[in-house]
C-alpha atoms as a PDB file:
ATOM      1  CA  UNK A   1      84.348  92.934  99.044  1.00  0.00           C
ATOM      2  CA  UNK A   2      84.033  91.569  95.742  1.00  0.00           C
ATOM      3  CA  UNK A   3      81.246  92.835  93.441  1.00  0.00           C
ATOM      4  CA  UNK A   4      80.624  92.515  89.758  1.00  0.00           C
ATOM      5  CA  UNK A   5      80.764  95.312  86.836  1.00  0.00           C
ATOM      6  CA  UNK A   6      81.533  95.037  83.034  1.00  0.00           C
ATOM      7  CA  UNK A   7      84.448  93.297  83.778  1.00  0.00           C
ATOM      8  CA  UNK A   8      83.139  90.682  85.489  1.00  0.00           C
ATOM      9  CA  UNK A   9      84.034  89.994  89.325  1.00  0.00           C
ATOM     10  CA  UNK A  10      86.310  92.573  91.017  1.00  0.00           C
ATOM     11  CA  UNK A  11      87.931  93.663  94.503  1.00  0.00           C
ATOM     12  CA  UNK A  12      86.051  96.627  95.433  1.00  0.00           C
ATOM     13  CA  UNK A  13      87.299  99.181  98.208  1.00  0.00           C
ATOM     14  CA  UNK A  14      85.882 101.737 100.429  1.00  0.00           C
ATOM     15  CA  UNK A  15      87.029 104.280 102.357  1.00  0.00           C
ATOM     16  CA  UNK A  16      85.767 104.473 105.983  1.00  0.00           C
ATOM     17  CA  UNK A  17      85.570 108.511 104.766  1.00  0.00           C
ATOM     18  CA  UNK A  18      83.610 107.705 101.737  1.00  0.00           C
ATOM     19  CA  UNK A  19      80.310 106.724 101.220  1.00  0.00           C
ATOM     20  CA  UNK A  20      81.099 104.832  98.003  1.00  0.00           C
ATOM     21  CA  UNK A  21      83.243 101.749  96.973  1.00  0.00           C
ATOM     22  CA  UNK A  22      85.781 101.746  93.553  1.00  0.00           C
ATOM     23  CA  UNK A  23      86.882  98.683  91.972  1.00  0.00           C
ATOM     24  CA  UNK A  24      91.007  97.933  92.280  1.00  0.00           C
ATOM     25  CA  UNK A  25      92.186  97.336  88.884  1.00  0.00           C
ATOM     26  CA  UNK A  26      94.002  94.141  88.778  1.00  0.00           C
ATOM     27  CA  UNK A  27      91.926  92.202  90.555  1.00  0.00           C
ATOM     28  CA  UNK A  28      89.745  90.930  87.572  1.00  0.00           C
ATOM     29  CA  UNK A  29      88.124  87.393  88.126  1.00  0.00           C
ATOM     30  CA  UNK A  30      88.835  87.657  91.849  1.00  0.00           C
ATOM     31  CA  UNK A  31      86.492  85.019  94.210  1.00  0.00           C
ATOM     32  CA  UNK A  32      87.655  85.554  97.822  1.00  0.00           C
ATOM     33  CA  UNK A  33      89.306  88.263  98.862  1.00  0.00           C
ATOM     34  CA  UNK A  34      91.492  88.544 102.540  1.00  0.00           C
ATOM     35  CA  UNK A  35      93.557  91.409 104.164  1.00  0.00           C
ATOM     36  CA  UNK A  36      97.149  91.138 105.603  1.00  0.00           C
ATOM     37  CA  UNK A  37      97.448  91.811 109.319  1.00  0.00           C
ATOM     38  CA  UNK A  38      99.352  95.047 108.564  1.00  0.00           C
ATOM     39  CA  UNK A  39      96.276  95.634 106.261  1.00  0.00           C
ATOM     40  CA  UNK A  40      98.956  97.122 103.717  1.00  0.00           C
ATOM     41  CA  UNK A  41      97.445  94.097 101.432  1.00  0.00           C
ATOM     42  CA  UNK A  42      94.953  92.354  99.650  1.00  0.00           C
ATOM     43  CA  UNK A  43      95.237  88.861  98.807  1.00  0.00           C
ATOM     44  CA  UNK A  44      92.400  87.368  96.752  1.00  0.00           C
ATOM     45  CA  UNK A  45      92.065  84.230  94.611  1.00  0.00           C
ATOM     46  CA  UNK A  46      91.908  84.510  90.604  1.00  0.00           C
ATOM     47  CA  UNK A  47      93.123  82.341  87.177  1.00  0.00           C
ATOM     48  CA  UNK A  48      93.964  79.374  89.541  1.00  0.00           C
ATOM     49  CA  UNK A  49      96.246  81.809  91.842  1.00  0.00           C
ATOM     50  CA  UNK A  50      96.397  83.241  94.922  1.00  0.00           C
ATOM     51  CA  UNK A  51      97.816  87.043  94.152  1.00  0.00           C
ATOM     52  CA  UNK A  52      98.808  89.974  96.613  1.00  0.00           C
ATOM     53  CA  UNK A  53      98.149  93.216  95.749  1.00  0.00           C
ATOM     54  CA  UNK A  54      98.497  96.606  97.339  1.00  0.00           C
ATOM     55  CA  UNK A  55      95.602  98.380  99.177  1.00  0.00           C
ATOM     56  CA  UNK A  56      96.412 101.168  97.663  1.00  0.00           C
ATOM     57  CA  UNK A  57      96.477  99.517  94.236  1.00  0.00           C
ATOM     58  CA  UNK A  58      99.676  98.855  91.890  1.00  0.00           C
ATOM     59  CA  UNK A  59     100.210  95.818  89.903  1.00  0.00           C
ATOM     60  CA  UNK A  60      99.099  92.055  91.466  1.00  0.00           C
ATOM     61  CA  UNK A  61     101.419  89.850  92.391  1.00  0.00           C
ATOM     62  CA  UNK A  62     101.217  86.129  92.037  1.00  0.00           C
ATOM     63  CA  UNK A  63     101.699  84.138  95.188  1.00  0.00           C
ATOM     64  CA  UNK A  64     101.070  80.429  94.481  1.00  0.00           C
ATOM     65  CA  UNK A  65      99.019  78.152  92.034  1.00  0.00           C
ATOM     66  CA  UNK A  66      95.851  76.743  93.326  1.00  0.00           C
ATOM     67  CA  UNK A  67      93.383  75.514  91.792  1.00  0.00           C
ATOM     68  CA  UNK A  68      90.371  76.423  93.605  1.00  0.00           C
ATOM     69  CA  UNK A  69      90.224  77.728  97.399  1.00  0.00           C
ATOM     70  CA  UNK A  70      87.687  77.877  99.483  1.00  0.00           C
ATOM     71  CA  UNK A  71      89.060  80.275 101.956  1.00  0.00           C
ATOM     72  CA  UNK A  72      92.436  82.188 103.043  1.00  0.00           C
ATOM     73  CA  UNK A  73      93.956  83.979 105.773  1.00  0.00           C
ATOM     74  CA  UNK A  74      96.901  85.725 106.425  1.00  0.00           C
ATOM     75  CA  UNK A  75      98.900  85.307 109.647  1.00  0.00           C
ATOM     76  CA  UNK A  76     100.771  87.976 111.258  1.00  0.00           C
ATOM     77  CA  UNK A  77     104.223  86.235 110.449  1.00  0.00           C
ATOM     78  CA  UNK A  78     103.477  86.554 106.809  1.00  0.00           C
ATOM     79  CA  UNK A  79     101.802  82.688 105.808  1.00  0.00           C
ATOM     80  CA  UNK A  80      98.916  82.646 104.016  1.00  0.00           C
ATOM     81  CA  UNK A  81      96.933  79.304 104.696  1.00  0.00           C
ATOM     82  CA  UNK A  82      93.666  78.293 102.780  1.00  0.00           C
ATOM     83  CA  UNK A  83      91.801  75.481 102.094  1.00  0.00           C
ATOM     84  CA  UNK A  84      91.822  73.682  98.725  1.00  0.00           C
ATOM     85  CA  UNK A  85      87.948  73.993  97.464  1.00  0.00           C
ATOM     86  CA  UNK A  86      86.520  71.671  95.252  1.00  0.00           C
ATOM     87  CA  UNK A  87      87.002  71.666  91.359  1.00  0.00           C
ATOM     88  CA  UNK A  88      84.160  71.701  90.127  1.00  0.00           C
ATOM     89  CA  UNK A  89      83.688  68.471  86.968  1.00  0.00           C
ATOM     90  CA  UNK A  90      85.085  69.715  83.677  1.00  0.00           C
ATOM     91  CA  UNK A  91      87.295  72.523  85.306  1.00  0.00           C
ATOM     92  CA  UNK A  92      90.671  71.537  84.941  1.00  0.00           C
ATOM     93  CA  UNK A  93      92.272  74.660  85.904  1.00  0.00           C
END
């Protein structure tokens, strides 16, 4: 899920065992967030890119540029397909 804290918008994780949820550092600025099918991953959507990142955290990985999605998936033979979202009027990013 993605929830907000002093850093501003941030993957946040929680163990089916657990009965709270911890932000995964390195996901800063995140604004969808999507599991691989192997659910080893996290992709999520932040500074115009679409990053990967480890479940069980370690450092993101940038996939591709994009400006601004709306949604993602990942597919079980390892494509990730979204849909451009709109840019918003004065965001050129």
């Amino acid at each position: 899920m993605i929830a907000v804290n002093e850093h501003g918008p941030m993957v946040w994780l929680q163990r089916l065992d657990s009965l709270s949820a911890s932000p995964l550092a390195g996901t800063e600025g995140a604004t969808i967030v999507f599991w691989s099918p192997d659910g080893e991953f996290l992709g999520f959507w932040a500074d115009g890119k679409i990053k990967k990142i480890r479940a069980d955290g370690g450092p993101p990985v940038p996939v591709c540029d994009l400006a601004a999605p709306s949604s993602a998936a990942w597919s079980e033979d390892g494509t990730i397909v979204t849909c451009p979202g709109r840019v918003l009027a004065g965001d050129a990013s």
